[in-house]
Protein backbone atom coordinates (compact mmCIF):
# COMPACT_ATOMS: atom_id res chain seq x y z
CA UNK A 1 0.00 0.00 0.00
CA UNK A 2 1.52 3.35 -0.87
CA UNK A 3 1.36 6.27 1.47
CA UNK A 4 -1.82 7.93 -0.08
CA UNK A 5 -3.21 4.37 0.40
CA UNK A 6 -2.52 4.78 4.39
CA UNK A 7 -3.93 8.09 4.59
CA UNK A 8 -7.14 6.96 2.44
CA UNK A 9 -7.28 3.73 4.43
CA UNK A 10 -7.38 6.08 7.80
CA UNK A 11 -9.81 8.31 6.19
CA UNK A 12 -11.92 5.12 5.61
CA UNK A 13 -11.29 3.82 9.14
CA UNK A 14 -12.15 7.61 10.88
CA UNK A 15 -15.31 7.31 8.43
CA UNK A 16 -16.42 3.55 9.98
CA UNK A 17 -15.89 4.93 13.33
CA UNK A 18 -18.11 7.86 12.94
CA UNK A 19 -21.00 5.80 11.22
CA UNK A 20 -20.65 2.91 14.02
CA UNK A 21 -22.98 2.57 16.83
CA UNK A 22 -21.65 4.39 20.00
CA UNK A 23 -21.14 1.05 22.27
CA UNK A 24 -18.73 3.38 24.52
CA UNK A 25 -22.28 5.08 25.54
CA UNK A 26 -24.17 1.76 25.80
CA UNK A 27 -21.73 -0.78 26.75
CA UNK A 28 -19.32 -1.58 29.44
CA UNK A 29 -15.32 -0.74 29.49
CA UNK A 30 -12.83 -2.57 30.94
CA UNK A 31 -9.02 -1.87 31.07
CA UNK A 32 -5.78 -3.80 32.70
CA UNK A 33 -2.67 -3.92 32.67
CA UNK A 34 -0.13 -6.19 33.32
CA UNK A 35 2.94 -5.72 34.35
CA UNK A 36 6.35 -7.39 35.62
CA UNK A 37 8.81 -6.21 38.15
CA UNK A 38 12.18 -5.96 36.90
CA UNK A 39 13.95 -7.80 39.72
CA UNK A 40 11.62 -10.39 41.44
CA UNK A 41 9.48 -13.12 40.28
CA UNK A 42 6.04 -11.25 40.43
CA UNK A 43 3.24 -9.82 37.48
CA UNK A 44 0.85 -7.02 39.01
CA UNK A 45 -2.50 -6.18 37.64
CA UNK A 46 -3.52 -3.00 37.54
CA UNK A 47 -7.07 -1.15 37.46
CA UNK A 48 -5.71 2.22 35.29
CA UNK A 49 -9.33 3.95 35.94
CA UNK A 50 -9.35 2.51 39.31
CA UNK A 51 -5.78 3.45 39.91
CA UNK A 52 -4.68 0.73 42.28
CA UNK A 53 -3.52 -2.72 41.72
CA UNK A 54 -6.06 -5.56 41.44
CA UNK A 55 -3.62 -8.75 42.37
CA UNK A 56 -0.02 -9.86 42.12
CA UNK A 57 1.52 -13.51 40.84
CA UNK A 58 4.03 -14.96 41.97
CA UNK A 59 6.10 -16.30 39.30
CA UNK A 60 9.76 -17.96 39.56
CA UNK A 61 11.83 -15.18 38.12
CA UNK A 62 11.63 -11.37 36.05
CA UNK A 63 9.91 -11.45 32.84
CA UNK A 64 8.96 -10.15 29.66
CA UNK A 65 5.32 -10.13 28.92
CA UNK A 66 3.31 -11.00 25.79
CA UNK A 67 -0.31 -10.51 25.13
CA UNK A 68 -2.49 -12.73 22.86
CA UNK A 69 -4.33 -11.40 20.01
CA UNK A 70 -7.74 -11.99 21.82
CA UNK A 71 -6.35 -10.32 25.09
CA UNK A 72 -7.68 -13.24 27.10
CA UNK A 73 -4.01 -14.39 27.78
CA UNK A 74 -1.35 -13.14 29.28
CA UNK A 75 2.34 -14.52 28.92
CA UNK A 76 5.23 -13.91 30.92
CA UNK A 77 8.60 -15.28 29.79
CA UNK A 78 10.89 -16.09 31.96
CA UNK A 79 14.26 -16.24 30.38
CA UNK A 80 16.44 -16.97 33.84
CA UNK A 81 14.14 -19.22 35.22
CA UNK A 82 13.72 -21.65 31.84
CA UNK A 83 10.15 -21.57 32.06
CA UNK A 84 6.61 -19.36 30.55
CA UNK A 85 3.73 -19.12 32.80
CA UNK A 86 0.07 -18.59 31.46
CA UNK A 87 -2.04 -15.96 33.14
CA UNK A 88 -5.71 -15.54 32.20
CA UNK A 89 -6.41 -11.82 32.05
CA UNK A 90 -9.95 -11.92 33.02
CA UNK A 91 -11.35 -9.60 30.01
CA UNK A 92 -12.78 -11.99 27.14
CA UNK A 93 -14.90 -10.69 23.91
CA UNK A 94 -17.34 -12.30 22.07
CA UNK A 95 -18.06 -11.18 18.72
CA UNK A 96 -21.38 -11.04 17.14
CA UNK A 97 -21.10 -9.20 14.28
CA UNK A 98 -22.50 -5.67 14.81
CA UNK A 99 -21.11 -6.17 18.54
CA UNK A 100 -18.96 -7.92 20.91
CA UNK A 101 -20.18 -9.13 24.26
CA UNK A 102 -17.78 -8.08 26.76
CA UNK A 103 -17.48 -10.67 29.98
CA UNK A 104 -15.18 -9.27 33.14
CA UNK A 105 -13.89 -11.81 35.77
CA UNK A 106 -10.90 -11.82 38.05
CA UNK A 107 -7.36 -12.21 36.56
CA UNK A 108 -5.64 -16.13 37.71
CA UNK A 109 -2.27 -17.60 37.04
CA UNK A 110 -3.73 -20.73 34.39
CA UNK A 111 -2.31 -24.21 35.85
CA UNK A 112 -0.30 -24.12 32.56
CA UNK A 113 3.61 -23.78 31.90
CA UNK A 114 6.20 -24.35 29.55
CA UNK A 115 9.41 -25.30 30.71
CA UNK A 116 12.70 -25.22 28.55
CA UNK A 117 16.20 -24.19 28.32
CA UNK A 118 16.03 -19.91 28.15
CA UNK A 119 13.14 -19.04 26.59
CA UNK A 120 13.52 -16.05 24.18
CA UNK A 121 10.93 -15.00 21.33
CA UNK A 122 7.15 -15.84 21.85
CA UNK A 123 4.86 -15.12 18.61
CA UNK A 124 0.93 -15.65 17.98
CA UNK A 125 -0.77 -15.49 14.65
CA UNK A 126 -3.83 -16.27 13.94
CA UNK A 127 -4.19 -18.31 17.81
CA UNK A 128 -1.07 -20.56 17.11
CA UNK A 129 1.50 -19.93 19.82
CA UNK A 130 5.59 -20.66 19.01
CA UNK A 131 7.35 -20.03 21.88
CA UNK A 132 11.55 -20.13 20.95
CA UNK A 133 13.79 -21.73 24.05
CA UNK A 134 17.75 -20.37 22.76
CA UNK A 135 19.14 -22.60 25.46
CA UNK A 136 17.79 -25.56 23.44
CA UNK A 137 17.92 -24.47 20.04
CA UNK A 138 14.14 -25.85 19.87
CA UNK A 139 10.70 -24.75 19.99
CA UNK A 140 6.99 -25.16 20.85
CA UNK A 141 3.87 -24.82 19.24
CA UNK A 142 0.41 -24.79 20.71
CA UNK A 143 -3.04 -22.90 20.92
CA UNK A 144 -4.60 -20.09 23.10
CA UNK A 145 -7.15 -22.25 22.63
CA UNK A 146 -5.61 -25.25 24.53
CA UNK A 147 -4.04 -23.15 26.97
CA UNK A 148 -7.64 -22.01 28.01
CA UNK A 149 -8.74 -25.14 28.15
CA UNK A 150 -5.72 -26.61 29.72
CA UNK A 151 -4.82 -29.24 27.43
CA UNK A 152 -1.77 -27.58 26.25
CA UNK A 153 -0.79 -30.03 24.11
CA UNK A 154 2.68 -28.79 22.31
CA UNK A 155 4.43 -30.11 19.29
CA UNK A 156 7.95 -29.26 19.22
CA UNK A 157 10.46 -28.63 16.38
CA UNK A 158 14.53 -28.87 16.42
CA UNK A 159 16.65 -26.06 14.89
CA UNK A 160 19.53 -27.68 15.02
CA UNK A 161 21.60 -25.98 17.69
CA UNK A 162 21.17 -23.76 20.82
CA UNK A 163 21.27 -20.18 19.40
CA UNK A 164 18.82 -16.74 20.19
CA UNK A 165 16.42 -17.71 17.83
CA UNK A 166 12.41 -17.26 17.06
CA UNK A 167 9.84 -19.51 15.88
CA UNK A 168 6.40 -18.50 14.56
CA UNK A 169 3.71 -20.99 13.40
CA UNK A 170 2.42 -19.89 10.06
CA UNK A 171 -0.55 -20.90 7.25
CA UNK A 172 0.07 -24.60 8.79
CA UNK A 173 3.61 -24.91 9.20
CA UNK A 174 6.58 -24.11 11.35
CA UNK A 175 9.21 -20.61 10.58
CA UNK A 176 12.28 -21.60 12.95
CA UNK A 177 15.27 -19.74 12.72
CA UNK A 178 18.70 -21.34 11.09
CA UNK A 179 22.05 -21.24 13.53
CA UNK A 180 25.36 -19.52 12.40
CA UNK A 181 26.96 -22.44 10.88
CA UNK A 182 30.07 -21.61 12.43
CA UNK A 183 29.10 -19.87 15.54
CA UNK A 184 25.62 -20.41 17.27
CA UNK A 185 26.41 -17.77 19.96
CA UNK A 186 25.94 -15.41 16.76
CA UNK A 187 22.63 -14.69 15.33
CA UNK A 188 20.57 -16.84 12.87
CA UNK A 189 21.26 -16.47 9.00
CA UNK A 190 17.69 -17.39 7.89
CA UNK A 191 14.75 -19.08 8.44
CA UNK A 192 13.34 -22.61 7.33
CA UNK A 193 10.09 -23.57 6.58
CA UNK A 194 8.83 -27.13 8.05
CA UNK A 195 5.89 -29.28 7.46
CA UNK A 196 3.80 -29.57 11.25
CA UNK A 197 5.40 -33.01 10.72
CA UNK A 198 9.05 -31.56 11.26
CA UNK A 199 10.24 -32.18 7.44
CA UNK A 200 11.91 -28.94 6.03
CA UNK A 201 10.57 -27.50 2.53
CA UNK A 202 12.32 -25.83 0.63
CA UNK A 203 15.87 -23.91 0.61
CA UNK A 204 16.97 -21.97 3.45
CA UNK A 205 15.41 -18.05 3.22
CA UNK A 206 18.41 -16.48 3.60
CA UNK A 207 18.35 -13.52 6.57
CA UNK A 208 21.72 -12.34 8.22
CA UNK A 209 21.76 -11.11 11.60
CA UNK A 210 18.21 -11.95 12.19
CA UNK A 211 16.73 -10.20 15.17
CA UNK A 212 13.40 -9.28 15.16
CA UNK A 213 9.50 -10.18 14.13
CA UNK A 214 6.35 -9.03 13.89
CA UNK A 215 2.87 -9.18 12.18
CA UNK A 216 0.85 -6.77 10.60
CA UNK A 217 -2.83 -7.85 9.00
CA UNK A 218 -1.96 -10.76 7.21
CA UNK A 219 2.00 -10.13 7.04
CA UNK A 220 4.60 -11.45 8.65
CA UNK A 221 8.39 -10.02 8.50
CA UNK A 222 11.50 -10.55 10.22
CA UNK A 223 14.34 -8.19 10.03
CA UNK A 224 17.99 -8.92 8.81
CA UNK A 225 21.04 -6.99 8.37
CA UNK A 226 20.34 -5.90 4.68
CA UNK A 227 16.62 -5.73 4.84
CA UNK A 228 13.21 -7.53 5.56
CA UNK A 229 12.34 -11.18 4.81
CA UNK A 230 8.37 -10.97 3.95
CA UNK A 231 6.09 -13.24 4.94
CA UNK A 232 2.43 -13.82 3.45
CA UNK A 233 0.51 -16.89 2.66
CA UNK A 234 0.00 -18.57 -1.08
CA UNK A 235 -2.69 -21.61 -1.33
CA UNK A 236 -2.03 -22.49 2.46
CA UNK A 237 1.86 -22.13 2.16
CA UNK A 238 4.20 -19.58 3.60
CA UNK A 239 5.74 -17.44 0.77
CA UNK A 240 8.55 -15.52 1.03
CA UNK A 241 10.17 -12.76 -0.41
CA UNK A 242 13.36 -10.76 0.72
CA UNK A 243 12.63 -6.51 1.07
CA UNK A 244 16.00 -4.79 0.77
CA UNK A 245 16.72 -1.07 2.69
CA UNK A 246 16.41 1.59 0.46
CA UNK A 247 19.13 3.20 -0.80
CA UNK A 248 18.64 6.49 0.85
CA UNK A 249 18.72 5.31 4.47
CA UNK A 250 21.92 5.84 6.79
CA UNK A 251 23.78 2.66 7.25
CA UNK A 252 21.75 0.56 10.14
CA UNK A 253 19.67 -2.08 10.21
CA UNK A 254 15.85 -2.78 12.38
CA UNK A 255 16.44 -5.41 15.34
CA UNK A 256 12.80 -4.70 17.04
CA UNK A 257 9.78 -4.76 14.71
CA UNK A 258 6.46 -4.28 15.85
CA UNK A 259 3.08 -4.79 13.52
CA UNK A 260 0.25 -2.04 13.27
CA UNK A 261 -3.05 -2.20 13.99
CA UNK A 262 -5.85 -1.39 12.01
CA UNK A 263 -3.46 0.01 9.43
CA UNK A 264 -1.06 -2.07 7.31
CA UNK A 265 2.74 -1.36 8.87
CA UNK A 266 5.56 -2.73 10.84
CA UNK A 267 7.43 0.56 13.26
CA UNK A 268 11.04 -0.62 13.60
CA UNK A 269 13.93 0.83 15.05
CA UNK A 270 17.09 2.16 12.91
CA UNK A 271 20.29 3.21 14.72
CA UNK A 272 19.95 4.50 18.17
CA UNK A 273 18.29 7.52 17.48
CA UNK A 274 15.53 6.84 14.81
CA UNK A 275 13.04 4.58 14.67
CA UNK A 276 11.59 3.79 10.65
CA UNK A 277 7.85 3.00 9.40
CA UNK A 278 7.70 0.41 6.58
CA UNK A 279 5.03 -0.38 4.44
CA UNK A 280 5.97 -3.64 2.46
CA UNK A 281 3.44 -2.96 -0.56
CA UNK A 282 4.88 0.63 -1.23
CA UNK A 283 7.41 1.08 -3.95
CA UNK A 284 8.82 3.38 -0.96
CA UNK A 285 8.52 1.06 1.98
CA UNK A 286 10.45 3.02 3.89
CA UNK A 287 10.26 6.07 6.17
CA UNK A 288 12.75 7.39 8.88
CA UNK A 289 11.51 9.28 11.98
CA UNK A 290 14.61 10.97 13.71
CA UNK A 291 14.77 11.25 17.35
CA UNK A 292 16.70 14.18 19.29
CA UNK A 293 18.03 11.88 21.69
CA UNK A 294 18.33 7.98 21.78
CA UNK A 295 15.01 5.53 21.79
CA UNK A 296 14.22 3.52 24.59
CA UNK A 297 11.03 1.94 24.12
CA UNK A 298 8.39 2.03 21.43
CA UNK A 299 4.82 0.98 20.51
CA UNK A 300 2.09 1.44 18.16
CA UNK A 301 -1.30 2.01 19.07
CA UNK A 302 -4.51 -0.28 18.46
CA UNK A 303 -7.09 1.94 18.35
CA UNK A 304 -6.55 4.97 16.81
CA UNK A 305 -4.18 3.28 14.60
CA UNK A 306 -2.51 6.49 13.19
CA UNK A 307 -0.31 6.83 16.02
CA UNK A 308 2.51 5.17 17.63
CA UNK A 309 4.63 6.01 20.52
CA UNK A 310 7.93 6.72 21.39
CA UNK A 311 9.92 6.96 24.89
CA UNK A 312 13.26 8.11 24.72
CA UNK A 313 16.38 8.63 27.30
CA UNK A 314 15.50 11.86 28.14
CA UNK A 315 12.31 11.03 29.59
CA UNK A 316 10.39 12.30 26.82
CA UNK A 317 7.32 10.49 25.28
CA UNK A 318 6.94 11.21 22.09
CA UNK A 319 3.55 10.68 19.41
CA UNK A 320 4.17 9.49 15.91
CA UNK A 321 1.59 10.32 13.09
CA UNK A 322 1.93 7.23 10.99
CA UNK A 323 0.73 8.78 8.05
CA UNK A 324 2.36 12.27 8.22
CA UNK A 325 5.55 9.82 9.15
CA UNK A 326 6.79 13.05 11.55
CA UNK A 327 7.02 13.11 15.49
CA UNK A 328 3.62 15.34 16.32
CA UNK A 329 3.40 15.86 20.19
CA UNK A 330 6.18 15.33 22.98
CA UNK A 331 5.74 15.20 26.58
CA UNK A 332 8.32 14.96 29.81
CA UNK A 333 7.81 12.79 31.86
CA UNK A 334 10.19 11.25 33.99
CA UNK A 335 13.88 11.71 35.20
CA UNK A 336 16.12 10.74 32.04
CA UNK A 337 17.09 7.08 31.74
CA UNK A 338 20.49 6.88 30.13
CA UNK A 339 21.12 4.57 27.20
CA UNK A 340 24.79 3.82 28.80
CA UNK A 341 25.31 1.21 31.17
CA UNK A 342 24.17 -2.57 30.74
CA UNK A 343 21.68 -3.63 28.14
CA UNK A 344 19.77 -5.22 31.28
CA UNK A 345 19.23 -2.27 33.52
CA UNK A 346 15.71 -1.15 34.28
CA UNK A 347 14.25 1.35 31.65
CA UNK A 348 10.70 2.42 31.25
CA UNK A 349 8.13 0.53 29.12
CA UNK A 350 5.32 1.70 26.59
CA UNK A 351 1.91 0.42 26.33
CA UNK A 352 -1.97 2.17 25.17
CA UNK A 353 -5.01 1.33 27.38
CA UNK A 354 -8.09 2.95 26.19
CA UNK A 355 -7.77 6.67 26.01
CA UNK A 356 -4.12 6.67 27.86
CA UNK A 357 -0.40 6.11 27.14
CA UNK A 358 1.00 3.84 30.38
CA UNK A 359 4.48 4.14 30.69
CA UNK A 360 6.29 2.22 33.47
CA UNK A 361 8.95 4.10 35.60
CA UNK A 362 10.82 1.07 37.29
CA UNK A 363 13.52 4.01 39.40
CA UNK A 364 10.50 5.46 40.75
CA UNK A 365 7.73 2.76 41.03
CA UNK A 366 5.23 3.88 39.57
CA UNK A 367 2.98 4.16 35.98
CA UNK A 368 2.31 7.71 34.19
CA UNK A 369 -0.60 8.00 32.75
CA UNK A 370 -0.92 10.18 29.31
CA UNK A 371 -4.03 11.11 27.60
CA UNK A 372 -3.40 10.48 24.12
CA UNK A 373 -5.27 13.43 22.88
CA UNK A 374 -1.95 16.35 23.41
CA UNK A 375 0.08 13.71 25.68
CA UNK A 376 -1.50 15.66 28.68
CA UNK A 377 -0.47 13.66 32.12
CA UNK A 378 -3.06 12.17 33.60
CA UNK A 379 -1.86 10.97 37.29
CA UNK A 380 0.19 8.60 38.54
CA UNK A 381 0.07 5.01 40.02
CA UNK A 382 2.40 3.41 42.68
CA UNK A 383 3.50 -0.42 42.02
CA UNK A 384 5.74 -1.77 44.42
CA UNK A 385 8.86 -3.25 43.20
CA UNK A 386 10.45 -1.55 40.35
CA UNK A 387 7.77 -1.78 37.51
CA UNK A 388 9.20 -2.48 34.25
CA UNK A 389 7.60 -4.59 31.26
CA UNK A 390 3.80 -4.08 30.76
CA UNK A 391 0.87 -4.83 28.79
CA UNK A 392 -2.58 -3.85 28.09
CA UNK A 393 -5.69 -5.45 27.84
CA UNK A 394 -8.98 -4.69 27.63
CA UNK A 395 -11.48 -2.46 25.39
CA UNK A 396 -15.74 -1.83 24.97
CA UNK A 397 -18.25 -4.63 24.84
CA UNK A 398 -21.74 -4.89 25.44
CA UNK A 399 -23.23 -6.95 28.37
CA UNK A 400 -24.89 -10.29 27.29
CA UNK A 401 -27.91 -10.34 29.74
CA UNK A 402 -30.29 -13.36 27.80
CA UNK A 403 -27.33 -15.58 27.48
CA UNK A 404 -28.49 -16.44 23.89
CA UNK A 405 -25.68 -16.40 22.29
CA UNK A 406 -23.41 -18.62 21.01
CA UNK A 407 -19.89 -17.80 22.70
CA UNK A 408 -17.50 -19.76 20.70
CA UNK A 409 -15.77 -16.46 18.72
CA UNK A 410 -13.39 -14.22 20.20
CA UNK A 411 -13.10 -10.62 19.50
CA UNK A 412 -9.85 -8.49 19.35
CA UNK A 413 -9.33 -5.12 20.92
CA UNK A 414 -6.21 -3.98 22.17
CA UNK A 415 -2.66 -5.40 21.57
CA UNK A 416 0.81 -4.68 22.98
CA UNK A 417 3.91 -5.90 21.28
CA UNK A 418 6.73 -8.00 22.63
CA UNK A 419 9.75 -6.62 24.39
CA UNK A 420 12.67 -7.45 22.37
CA UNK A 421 14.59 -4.19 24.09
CA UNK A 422 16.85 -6.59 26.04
CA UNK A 423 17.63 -8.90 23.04
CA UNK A 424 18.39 -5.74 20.84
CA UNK A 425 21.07 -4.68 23.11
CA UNK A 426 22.36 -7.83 23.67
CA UNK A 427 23.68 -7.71 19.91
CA UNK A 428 24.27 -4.24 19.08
């Protein structure tokens, strides 16, 4: 899609929006988030219109969180502790068509983990779950589905050799990531397609330096050192095609991709101080944002699907017009959180819930709240601990009072991307 596609495609969706019925006056919202303490073994969920924290798991070690698409999962990967715990978020959506039925129950850790040597890169599409152990070299595929139901049943798929790796199931087969074949401690060189049976197809895709995933709509990509492999699906098969850099960026290459939402875009980051928007179907896929100082965290949001978000060392959060493809409103928030120092050390965290930017503030303990109409602040909430990775989940639903429907569907409404901030520094 070219760039007057995005802008007519976010005329369209501002159109749809308008024309809608006005479930936020009819219907009931709902809003958590979930969020991980940088040093101990314990998620947090937090009421942001209720400003005060709703219950805390205990987990066996710090962890990056991950969100399903539906938003009725919630993930936390525990790379120390060689093992991903299921949490149930308590916010589920049925879809009916015209509506979604909205059904609120407490948050509970799910009697469902997955236990492996240093689990890295955890990817959904479509409800299939890959979940990448580097200490193994191996991964696992399952269903939200399953998980829910807590069968859990995994198939698992050998890449050959312990290296910091990703897997993502796709259009009925297995991506996993290919070793260095010289050094695994290095990153992957491409990805391999395999039948759900294990069997390869195919030639390797070559990808150098691969570091990073995402999906947007029905695309998948992961970055490399010279560009973008492309992912999309042909008669039920993955297809892929390599996207080079365009000639007129700096030298760099993207390590952290995340997919929009509503519109058709991955937001990557480029060098320290720019981040780059890439849409795969324009001629010119690429688009470089600069940033005054260097990025820290980024993330794209679901609803109003123009904008994305970026934090960077200064303590500055910054909004991203997608289809302008310029920075369009800062705001200060916090004491500055150098870039120096070790890739590990606590930094804040982006995420959109509702009408507000959450950004985590792990030196101070607490969450700042932003509207994201102007980035005004909107108050504060405490977290004990050092709060550091977070997600959202939650949205607008009506309430199902007959019970008359059938509630088999699940609706999406709100989606957070992975943290791959750690991994990214790990290799720069």
């Amino acid at each position: 899609m070219t760039h007057h596609g995005l802008k007519a495609l976010g005329a369209s969706l501002l159109l749809t929006a308008l024309l809608s019925p006005a479930l936020a006056d009819e219907g009931v919202t709902a809003w958590r988030l979930f969020v991980s303490d940088h040093e101990r073994g314990v998620v947090s969920v937090v009421d942001p219109d209720a400003r005060e924290t709703l219950a805390s798991f205990d987990i066996h070690g710090p962890a990056s969180l991950y969100r399903s698409d539906s938003g009725e999962t919630v993930f936390a990967v525990q790379g120390a502790a060689d093992r991903v715990t299921a949490i149930a978020s308590g916010i589920s959506f049925d879809d009916h068509g015209d509506h979604a039925d909205i059904e609120v129950e407490d948050a509970r850790l799910l009697d469902v983990a997955f236990e492996g040597g240093k689990p890295s890169h955890f990817v959904e599409h479509g409800g299939d779950i890959a979940i990448f152990f580097d200490g193994d070299g191996r991964a696992m595929t399952t269903t939200e589905r399953a998980i829910l139901d807590g069968s859990a049943e995994v198939l698992e798929f050998d890449s050959g050799a312990p290296h910091h790796g990703a897997a993502a199931a796709f259009a009925n087969h297995v991506l996993i990531t290919e070793p260095h074949p010289e050094d695994p401690s290095n990153l992957p060189v491409g990805v391999r397609v395999l039948a759900m049976s294990g069997e390869a197809i195919g030639d390797l895709h070559e990808c150098p330096d691969l570091h990073g995933e995402a999906s947007t709509g029905n695309i998948m990509a992961f970055a490399c050192a010279k560009g973008l492999l492309i992912v999309q699906s042909q008669n039920n098969q993955p297809h892929i095609e390599q996207l080079a850099y365009s000639d007129d960026l700096p030298e760099g290459k993207v390590t952290i991709l995340i997919g929009g939402r509503g519109l058709q875009y991955f937001l990557g980051n480029y060098g320290a101080s720019a981040v780059v928007l890439i849409d795969p179907m324009d001629d010119d896929a690429f688009r470089l944002v600069e940033l005054l100082t260097r990025r820290v965290h980024f993330a794209v949001d679901p609803i109003r699907a123009k904008f994305a978000y970026v934090f960077t060392e200064d303590g500055a959060l910054h909004q991203i017009d997608v289809l302008a493809g310029k920075i369009v409103n800062t705001a200060s928030l916090t004491e500055p959180y150098s870039m120096d120092g070790h890739w590990s050390d606590p930094r804040p965290r982006v995420a959109v819930a509702g009408d507000h930017v959450v950004v985590t503030d792990p030196l101070a303990g607490k969450l700042h709240l932003v509207e994201r109409d102007g980035l005004e602040k909107a108050g504060e909430i405490e977290v004990e601990g050092k709060p550091f990775n977070i997600v959202s989940v939650g949205g607008t639903g009506a309430v199902d009072d007959d019970g008359d429907h059938d509630h088999e569907a699940s609706a999406s409404h709100d989606h957070a991307h992975e943290d791959d901030e750690a991994e990214e520094h790990r290799h720069d």
